[in-house]
C-alpha atoms as a PDB file:
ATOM      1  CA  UNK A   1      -9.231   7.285  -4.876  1.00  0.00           C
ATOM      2  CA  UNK A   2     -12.083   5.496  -6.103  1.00  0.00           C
ATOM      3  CA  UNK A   3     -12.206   1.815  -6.736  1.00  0.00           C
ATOM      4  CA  UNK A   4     -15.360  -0.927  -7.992  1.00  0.00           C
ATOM      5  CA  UNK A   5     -16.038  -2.888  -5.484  1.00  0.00           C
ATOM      6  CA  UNK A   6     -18.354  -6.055  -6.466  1.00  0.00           C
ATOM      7  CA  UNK A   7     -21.531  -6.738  -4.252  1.00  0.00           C
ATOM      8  CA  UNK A   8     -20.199 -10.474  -3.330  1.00  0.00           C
ATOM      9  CA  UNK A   9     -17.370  -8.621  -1.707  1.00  0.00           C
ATOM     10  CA  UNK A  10     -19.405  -7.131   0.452  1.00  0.00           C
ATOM     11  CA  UNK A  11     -20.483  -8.512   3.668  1.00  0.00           C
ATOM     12  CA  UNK A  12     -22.632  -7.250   6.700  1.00  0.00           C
ATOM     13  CA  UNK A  13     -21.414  -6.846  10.068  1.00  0.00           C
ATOM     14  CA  UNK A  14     -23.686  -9.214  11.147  1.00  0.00           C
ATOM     15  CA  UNK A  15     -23.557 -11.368   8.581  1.00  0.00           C
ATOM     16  CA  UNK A  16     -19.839 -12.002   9.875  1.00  0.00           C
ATOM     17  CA  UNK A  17     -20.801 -12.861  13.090  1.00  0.00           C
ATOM     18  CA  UNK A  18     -23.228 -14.651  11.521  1.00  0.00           C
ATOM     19  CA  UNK A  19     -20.817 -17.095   9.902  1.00  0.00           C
ATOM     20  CA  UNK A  20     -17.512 -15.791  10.139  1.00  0.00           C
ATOM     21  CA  UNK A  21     -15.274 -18.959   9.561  1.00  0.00           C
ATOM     22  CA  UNK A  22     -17.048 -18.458   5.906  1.00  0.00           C
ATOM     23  CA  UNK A  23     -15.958 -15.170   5.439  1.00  0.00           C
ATOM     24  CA  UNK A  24     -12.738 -15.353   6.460  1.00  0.00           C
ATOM     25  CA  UNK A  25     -12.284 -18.467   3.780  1.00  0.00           C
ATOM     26  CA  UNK A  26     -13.959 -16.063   1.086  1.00  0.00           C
ATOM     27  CA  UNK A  27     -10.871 -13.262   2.353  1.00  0.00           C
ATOM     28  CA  UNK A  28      -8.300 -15.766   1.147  1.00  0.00           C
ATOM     29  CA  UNK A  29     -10.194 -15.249  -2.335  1.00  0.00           C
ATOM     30  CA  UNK A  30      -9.796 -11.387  -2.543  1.00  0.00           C
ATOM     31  CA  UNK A  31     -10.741  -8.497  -0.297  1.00  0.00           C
ATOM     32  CA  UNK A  32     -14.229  -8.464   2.035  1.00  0.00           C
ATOM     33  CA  UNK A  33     -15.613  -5.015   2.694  1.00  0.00           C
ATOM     34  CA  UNK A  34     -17.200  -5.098   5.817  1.00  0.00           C
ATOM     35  CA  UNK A  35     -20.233  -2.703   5.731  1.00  0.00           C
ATOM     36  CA  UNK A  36     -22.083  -1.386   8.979  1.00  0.00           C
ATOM     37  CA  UNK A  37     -24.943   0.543   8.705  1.00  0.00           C
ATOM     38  CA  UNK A  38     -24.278   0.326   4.597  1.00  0.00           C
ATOM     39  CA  UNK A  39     -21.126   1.806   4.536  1.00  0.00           C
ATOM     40  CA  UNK A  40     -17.751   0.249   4.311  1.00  0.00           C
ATOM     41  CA  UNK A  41     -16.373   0.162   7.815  1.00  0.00           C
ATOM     42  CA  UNK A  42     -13.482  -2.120   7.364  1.00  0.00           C
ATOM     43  CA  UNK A  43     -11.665  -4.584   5.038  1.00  0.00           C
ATOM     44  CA  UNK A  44     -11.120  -7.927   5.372  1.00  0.00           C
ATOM     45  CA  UNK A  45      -7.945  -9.736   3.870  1.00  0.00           C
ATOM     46  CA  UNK A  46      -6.042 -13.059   3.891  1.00  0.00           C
ATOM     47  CA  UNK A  47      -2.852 -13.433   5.375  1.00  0.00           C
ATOM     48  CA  UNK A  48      -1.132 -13.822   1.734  1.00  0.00           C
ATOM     49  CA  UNK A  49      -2.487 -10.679   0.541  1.00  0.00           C
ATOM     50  CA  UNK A  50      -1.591  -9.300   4.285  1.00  0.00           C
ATOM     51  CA  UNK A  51       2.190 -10.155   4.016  1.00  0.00           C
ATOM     52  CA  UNK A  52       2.567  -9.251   0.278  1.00  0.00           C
ATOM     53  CA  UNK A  53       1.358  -6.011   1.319  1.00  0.00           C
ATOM     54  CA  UNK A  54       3.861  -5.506   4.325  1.00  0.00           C
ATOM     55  CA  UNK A  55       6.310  -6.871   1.551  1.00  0.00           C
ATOM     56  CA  UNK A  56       5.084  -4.045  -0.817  1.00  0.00           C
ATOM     57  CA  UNK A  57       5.009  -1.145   2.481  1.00  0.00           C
ATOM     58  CA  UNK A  58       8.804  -2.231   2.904  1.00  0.00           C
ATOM     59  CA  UNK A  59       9.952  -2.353  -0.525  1.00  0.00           C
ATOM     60  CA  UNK A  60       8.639   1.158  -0.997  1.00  0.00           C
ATOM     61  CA  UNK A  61      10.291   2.540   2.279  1.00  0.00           C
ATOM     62  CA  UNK A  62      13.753   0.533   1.478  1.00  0.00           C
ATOM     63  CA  UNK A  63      13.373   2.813  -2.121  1.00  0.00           C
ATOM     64  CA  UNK A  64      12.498   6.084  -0.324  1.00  0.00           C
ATOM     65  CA  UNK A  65      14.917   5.848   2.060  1.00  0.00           C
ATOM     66  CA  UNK A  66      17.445   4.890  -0.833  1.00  0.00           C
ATOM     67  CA  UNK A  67      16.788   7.895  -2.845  1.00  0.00           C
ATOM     68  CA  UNK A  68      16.439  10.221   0.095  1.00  0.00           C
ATOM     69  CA  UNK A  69      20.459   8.841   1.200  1.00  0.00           C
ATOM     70  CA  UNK A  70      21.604   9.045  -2.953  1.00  0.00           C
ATOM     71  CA  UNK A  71      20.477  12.859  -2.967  1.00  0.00           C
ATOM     72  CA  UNK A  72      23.193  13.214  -0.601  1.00  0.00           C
ATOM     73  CA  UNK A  73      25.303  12.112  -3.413  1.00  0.00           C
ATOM     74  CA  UNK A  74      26.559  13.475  -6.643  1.00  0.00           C
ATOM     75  CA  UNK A  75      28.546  12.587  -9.327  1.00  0.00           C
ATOM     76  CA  UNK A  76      32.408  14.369 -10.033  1.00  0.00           C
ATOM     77  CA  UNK A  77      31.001  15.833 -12.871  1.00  0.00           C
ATOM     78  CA  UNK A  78      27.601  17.140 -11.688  1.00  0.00           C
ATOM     79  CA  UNK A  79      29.915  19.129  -9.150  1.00  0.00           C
ATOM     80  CA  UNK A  80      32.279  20.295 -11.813  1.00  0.00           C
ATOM     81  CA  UNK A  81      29.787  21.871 -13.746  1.00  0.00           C
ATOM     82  CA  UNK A  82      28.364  23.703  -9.835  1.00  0.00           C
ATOM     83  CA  UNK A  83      31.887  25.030  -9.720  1.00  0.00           C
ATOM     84  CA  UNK A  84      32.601  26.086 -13.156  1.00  0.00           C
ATOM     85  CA  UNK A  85      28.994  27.352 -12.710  1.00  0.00           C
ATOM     86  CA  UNK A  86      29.832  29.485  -9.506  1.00  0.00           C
ATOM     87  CA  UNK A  87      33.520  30.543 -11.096  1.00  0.00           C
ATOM     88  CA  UNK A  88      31.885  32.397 -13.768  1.00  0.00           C
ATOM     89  CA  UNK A  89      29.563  34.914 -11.969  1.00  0.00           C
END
């Protein structure tokens, strides 16, 4: 997966130690991609975008797990047609 990532997003290991209380305002803005040595190493997010994601991880496991329970399930007439199905061979 490939994704744009603009340069003011991007911010040098040491240029978060550097000043860090300004990058972590600037994470409440949108996603920081910590670089080291020039490549990303890490991203930095605010604690919105943190919890809508953990909303987003558990809405999509609450669905899985929903469909994975409802295959277990089938309708009257789904299985009528399986045994009218297997009466005829």
């Amino acid at each position: 997966m490939s994704m744009k990532i603009e340069r003011d997003r991007l911010v040098k290991v040491s240029e978060l130690h550097t000043d860090t209380s300004k990058w972590l305002e600037a994470s409440q803005d949108g996603p920081l991609f910590i670089l080291r040595h020039g490549t990303p190493a890490a991203v930095l997010i605010g604690i919105d975008a943190f919890e809508e994601l953990l909303d987003r991880v558990r809405l999509k496991a609450d669905l899985e797990r929903r469909e994975q329970q409802s295959r277990g399930v089938i309708s009257l007439e789904e299985l009528q047609k399986r045994h009218a199905h297997s009466r005829s061979k």
